[in-house]
C-alpha atoms as a PDB file:
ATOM      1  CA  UNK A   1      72.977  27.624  -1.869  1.00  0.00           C
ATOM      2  CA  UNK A   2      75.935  25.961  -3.791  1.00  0.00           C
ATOM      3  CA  UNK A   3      75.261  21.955  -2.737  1.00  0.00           C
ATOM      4  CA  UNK A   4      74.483  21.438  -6.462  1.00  0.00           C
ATOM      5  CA  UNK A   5      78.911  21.525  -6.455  1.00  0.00           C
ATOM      6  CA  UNK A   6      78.709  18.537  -3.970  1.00  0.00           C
ATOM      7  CA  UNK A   7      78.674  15.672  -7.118  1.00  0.00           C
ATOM      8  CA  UNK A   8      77.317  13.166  -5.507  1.00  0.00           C
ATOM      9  CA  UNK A   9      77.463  10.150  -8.088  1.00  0.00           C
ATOM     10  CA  UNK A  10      80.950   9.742  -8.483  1.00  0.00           C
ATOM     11  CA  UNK A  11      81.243   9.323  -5.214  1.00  0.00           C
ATOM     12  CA  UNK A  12      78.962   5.823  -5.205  1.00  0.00           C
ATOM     13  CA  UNK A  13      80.114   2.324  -5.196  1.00  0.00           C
ATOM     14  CA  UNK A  14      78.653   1.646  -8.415  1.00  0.00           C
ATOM     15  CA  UNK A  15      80.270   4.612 -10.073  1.00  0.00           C
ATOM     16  CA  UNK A  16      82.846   2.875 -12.227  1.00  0.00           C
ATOM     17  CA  UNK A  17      80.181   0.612 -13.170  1.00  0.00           C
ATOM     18  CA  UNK A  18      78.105   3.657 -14.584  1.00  0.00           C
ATOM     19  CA  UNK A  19      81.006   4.808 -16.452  1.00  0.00           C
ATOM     20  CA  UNK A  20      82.003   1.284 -18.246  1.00  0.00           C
ATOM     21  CA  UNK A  21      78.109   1.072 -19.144  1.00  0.00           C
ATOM     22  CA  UNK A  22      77.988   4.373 -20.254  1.00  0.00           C
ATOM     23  CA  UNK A  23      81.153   4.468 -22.559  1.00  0.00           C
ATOM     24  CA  UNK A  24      79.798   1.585 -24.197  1.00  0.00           C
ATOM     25  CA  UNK A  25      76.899   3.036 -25.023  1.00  0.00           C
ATOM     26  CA  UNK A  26      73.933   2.418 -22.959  1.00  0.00           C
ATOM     27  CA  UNK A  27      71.766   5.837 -21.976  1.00  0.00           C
ATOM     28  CA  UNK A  28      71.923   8.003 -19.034  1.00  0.00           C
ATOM     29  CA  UNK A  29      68.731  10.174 -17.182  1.00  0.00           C
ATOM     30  CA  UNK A  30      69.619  12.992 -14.278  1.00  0.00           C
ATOM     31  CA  UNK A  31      66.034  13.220 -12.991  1.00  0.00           C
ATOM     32  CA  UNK A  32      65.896  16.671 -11.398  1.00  0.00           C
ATOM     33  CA  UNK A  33      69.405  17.802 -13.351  1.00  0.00           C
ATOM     34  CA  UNK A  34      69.139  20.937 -11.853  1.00  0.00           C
ATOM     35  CA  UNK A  35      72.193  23.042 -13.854  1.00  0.00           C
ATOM     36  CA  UNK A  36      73.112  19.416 -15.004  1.00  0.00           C
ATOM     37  CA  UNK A  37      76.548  19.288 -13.046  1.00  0.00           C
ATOM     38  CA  UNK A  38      76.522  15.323 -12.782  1.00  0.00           C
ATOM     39  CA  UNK A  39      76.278  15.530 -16.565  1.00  0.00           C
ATOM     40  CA  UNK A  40      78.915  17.256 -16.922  1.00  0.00           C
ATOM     41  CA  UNK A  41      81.367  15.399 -14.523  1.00  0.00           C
ATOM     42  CA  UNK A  42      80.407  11.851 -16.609  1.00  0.00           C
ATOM     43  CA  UNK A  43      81.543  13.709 -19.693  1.00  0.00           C
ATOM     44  CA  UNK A  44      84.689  14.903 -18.089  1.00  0.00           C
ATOM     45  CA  UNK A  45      85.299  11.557 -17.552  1.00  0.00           C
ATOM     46  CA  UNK A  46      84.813  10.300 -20.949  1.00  0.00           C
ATOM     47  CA  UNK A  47      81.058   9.573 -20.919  1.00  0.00           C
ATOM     48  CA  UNK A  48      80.336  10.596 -24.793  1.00  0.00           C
ATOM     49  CA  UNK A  49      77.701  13.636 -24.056  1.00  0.00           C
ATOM     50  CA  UNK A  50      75.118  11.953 -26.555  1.00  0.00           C
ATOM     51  CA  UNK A  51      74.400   9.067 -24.492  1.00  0.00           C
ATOM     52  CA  UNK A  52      72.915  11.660 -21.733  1.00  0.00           C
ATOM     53  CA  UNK A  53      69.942  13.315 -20.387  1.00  0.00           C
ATOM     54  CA  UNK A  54      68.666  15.712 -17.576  1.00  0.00           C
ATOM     55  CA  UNK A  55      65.359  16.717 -17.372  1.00  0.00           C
ATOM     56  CA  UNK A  56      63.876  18.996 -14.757  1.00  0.00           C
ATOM     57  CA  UNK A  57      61.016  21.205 -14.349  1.00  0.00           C
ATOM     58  CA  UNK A  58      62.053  24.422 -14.404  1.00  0.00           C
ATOM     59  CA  UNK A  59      64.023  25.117 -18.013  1.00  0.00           C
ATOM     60  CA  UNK A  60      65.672  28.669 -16.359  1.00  0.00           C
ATOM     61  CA  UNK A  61      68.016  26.548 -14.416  1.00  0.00           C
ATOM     62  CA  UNK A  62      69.137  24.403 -17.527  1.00  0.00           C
ATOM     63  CA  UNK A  63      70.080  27.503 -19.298  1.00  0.00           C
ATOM     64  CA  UNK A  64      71.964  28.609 -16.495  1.00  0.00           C
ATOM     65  CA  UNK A  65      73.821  25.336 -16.075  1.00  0.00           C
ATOM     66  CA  UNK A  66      74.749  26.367 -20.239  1.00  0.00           C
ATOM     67  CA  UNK A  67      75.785  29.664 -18.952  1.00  0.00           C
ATOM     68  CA  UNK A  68      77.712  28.065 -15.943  1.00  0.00           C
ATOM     69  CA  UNK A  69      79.868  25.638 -17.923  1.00  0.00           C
ATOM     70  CA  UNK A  70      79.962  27.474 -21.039  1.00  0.00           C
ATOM     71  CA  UNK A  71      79.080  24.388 -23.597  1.00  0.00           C
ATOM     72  CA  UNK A  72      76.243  24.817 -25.140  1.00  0.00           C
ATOM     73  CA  UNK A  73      77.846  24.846 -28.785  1.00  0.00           C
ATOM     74  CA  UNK A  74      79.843  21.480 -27.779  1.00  0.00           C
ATOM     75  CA  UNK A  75      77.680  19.562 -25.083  1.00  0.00           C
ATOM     76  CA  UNK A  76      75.875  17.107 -26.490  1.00  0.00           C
ATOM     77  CA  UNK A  77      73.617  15.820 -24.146  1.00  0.00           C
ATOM     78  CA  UNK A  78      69.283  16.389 -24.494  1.00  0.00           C
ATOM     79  CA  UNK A  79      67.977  18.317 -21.882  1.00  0.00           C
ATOM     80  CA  UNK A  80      64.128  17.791 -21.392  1.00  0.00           C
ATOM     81  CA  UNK A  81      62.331  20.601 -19.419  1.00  0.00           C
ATOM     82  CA  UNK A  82      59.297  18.143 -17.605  1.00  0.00           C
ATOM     83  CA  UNK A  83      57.269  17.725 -15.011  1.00  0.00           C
ATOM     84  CA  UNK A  84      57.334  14.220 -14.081  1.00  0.00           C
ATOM     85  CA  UNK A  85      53.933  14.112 -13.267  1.00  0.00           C
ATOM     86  CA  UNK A  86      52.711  14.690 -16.611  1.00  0.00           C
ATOM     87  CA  UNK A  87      52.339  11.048 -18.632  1.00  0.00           C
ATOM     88  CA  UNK A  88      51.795  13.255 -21.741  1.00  0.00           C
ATOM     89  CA  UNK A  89      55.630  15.119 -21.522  1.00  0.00           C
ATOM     90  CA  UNK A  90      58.150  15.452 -23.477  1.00  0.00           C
ATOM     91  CA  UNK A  91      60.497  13.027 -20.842  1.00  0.00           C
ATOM     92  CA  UNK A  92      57.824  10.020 -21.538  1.00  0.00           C
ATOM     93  CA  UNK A  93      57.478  10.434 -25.274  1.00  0.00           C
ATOM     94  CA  UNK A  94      60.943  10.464 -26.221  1.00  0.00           C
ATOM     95  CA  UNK A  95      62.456   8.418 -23.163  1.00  0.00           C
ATOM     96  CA  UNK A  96      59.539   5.858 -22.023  1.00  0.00           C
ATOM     97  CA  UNK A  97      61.541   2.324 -22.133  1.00  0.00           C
ATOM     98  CA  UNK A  98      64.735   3.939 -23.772  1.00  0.00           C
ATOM     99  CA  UNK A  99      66.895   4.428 -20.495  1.00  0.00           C
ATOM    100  CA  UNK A 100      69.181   2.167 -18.867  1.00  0.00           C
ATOM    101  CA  UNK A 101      70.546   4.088 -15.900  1.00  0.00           C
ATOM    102  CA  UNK A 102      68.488   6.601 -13.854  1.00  0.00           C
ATOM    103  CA  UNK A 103      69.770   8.837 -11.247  1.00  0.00           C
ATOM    104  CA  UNK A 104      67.439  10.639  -9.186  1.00  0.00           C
ATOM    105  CA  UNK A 105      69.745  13.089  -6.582  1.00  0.00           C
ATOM    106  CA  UNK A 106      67.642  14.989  -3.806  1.00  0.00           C
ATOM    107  CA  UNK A 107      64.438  14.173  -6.009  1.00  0.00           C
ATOM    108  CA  UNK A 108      62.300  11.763  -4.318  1.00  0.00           C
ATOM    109  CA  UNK A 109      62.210  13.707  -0.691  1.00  0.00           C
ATOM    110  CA  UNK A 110      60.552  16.455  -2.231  1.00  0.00           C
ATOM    111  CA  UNK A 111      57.006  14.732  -1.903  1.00  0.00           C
ATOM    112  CA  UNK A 112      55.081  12.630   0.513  1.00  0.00           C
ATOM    113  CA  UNK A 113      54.582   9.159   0.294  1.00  0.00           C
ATOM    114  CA  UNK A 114      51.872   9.089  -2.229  1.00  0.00           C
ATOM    115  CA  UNK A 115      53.572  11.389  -4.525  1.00  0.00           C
ATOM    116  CA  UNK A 116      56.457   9.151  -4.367  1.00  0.00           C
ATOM    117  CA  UNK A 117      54.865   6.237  -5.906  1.00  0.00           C
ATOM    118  CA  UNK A 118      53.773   8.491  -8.589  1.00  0.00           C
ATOM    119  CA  UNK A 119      57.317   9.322  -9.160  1.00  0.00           C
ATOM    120  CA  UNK A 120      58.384   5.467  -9.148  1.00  0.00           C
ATOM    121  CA  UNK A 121      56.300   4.364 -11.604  1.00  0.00           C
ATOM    122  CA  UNK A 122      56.724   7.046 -14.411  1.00  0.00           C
ATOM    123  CA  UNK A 123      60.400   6.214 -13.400  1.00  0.00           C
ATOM    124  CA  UNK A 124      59.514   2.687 -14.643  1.00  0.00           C
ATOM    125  CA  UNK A 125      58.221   3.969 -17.592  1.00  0.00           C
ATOM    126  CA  UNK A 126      61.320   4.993 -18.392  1.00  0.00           C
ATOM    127  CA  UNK A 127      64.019   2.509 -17.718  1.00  0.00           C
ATOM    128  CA  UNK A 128      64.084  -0.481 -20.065  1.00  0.00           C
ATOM    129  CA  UNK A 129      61.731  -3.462 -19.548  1.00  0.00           C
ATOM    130  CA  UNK A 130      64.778  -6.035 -18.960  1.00  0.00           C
ATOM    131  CA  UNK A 131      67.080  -6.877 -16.140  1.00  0.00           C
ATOM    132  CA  UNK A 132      70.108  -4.535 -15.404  1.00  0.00           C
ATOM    133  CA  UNK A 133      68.852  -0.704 -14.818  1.00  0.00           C
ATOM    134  CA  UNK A 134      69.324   0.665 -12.004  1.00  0.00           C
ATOM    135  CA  UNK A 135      68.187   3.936 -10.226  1.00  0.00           C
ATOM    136  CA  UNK A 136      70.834   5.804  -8.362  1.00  0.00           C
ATOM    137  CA  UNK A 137      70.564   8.426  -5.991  1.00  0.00           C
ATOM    138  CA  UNK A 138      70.277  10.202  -2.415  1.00  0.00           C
ATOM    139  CA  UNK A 139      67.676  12.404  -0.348  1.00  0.00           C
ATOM    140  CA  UNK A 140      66.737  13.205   3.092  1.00  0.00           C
ATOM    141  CA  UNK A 141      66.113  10.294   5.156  1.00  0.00           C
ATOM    142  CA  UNK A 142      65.083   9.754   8.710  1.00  0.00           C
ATOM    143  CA  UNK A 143      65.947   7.400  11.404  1.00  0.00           C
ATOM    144  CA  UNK A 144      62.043   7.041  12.071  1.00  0.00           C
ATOM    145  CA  UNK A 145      60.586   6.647   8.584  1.00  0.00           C
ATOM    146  CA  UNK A 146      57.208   9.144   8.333  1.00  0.00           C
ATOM    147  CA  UNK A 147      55.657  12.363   7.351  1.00  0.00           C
ATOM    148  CA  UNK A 148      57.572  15.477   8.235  1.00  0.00           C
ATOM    149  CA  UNK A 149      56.167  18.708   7.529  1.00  0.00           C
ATOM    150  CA  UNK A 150      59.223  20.868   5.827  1.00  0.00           C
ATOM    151  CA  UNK A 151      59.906  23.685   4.189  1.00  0.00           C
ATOM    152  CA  UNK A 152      61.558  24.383   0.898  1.00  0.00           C
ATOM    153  CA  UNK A 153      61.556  26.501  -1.976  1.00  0.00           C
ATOM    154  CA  UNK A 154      58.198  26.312  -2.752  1.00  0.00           C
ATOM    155  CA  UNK A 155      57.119  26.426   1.157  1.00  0.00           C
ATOM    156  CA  UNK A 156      56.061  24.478   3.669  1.00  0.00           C
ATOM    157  CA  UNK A 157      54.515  21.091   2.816  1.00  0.00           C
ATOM    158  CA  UNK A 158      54.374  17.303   4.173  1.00  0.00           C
ATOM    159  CA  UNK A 159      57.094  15.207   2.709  1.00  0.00           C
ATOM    160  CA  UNK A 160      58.078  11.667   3.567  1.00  0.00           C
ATOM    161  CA  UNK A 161      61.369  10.472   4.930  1.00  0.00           C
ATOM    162  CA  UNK A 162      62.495   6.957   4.621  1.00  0.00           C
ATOM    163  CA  UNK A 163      65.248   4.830   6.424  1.00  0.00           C
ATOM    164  CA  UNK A 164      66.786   1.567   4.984  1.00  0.00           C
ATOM    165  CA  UNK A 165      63.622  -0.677   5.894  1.00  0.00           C
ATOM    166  CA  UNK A 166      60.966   1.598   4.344  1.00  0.00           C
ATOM    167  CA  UNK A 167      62.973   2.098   1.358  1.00  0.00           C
ATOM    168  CA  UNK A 168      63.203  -1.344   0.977  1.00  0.00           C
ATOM    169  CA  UNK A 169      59.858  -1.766   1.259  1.00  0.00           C
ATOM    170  CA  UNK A 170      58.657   0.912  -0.541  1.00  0.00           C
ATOM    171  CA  UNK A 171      60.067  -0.655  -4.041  1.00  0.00           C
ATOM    172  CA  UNK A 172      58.742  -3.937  -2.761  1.00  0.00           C
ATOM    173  CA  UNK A 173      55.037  -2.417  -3.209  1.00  0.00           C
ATOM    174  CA  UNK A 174      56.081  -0.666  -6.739  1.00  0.00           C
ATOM    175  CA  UNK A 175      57.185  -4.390  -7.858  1.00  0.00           C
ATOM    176  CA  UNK A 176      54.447  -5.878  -6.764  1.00  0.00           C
ATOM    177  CA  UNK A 177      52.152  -3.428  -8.826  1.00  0.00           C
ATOM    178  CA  UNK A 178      54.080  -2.586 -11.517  1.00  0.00           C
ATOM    179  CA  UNK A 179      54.987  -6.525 -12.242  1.00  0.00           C
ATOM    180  CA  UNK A 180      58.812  -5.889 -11.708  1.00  0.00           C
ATOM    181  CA  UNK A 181      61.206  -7.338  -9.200  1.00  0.00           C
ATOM    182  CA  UNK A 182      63.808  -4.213  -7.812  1.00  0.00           C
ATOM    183  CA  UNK A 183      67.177  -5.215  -5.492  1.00  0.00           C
ATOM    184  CA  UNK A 184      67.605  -2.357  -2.684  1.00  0.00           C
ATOM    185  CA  UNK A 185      70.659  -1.033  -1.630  1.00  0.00           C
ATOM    186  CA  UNK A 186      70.442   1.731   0.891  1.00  0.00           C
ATOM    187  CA  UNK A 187      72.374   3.361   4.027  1.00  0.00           C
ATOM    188  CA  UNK A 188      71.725   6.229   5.699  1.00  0.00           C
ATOM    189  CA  UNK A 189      74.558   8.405   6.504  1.00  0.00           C
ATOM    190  CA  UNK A 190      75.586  11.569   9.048  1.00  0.00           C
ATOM    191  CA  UNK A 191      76.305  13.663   5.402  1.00  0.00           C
ATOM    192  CA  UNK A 192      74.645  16.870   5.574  1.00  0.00           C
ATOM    193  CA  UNK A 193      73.346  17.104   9.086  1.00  0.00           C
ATOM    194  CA  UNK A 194      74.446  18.831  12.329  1.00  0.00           C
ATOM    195  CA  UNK A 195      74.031  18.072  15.654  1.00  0.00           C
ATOM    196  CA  UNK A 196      71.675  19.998  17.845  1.00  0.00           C
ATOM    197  CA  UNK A 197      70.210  19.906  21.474  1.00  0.00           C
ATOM    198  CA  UNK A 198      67.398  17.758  20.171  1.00  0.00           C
ATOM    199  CA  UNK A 199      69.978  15.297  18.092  1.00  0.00           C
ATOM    200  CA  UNK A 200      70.617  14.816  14.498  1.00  0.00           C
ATOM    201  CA  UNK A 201      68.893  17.452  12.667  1.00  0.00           C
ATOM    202  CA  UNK A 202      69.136  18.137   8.816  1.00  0.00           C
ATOM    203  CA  UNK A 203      71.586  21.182   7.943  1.00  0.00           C
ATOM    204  CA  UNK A 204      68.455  23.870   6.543  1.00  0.00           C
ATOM    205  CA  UNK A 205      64.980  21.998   7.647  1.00  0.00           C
ATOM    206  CA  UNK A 206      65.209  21.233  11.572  1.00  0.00           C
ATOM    207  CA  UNK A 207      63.893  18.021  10.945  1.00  0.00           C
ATOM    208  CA  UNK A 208      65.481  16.021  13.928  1.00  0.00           C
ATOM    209  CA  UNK A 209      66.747  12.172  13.320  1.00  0.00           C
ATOM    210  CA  UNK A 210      67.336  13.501   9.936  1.00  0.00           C
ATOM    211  CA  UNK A 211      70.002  11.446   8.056  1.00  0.00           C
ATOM    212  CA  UNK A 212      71.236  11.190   4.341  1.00  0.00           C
ATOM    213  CA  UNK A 213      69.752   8.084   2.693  1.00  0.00           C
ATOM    214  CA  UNK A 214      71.864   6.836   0.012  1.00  0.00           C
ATOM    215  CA  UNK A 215      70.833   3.972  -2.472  1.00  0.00           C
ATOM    216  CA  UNK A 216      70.876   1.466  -5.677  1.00  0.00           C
ATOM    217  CA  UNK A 217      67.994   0.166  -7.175  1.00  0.00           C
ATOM    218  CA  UNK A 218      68.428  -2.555  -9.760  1.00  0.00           C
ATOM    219  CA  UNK A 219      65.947  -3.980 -12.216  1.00  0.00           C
ATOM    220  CA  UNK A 220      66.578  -8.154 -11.811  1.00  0.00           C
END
């Protein structure tokens, strides 16, 4: 119920990188923001608010994140209710090439593989057409990349779990059709899971071999 409090970008490699980039004035997207917490965390740490985004699909939750931190007369950051799906939103017409750093936290393993490409390249979209952005972020991985049927809040449903290699090769097949060339960092990680009789299994979905994936992708 609370893991939106576990901020999960600061804690990346490339964090002081974000925040240099950032405070100089290059633009920020939370795909997914949720109640916008990692917003709010770059701003506490002198990211100017204007330079920032979060869009998700349900708008309730970004009024609640307002309500949470109590700033909605003082953030300045645009918050873009969207489904990413939808190439005629409100997230492509005012962001489409404008965005230089992307992150995308527990976003991706919410649809199987297919859907994921979708995803990919409206993230494209986004993110400017030269070398230097990079997509940030983590999800449920798997030490056997494939289709697990899991639940979650909107119920049971086939999603797709990658491990380094897939990953890797998953943004090799977006470059290849989209034109653009991606560098993949990933790892997967023990963060999040619990051990049962039947090994690693993820903390709320049973899903055994279950890992945190954690990763960089950057436009060359």
């Amino acid at each position: 119920m609370f893991r939106f409090l576990d901020l999960s970008l600061k804690s990346t490699d490339v964090y002081p990188e974000v925040l240099s980039r950032l405070k100089a004035g290059e633009s920020f997207l939370d795909l997914g923001c949720c109640f916008g917490q990692e917003l709010r965390q770059l701003v506490y740490d002198g990211v100017p608010s204007e330079n920032l985004y979060g869009s998700d699909l349900r708008s309730e939750f970004i009024q609640l994140g307002y309500q949470l931190f109590g700033d909605k007369d003082t953030i300045k950051a645009t918050f873009i209710p969207s489904d990413i799906f939808d190439n005629s939103s409100e997230l492509q017409k005012q962001l489409a090439s404008k965005l230089d750093i992307i992150y995308t936290g527990s976003f991706f393993h919410l649809f199987d593989l297919e859907e994921q490409y979708r995803v990919a390249r409206q993230v494209i979209k986004l993110i400017r057409a030269k070398p230097g952005g990079i997509i940030i972020g983590r999800q449920v991985g798997n030490i056997e990349s494939g289709t697990y049927n899991s639940p979650g809040y909107i119920g049971e449903r086939n999603r797709f779990r990658h491990n380094e290699q897939s990953w890797k090769e998953f943004w090799e097949k977006i470059g290849k059709e989209t034109g653009t060339k991606w560098e993949v960092k990933a790892v997967l990680d023990n963060l999040w899971m619990k051990k049962g009789p039947e090994g690693m299994l993820s903390e709320n979905r049973g899903e055994r071999g279950a890992r945190r994936l954690r990763f960089i992708v950057k436009r060359l």
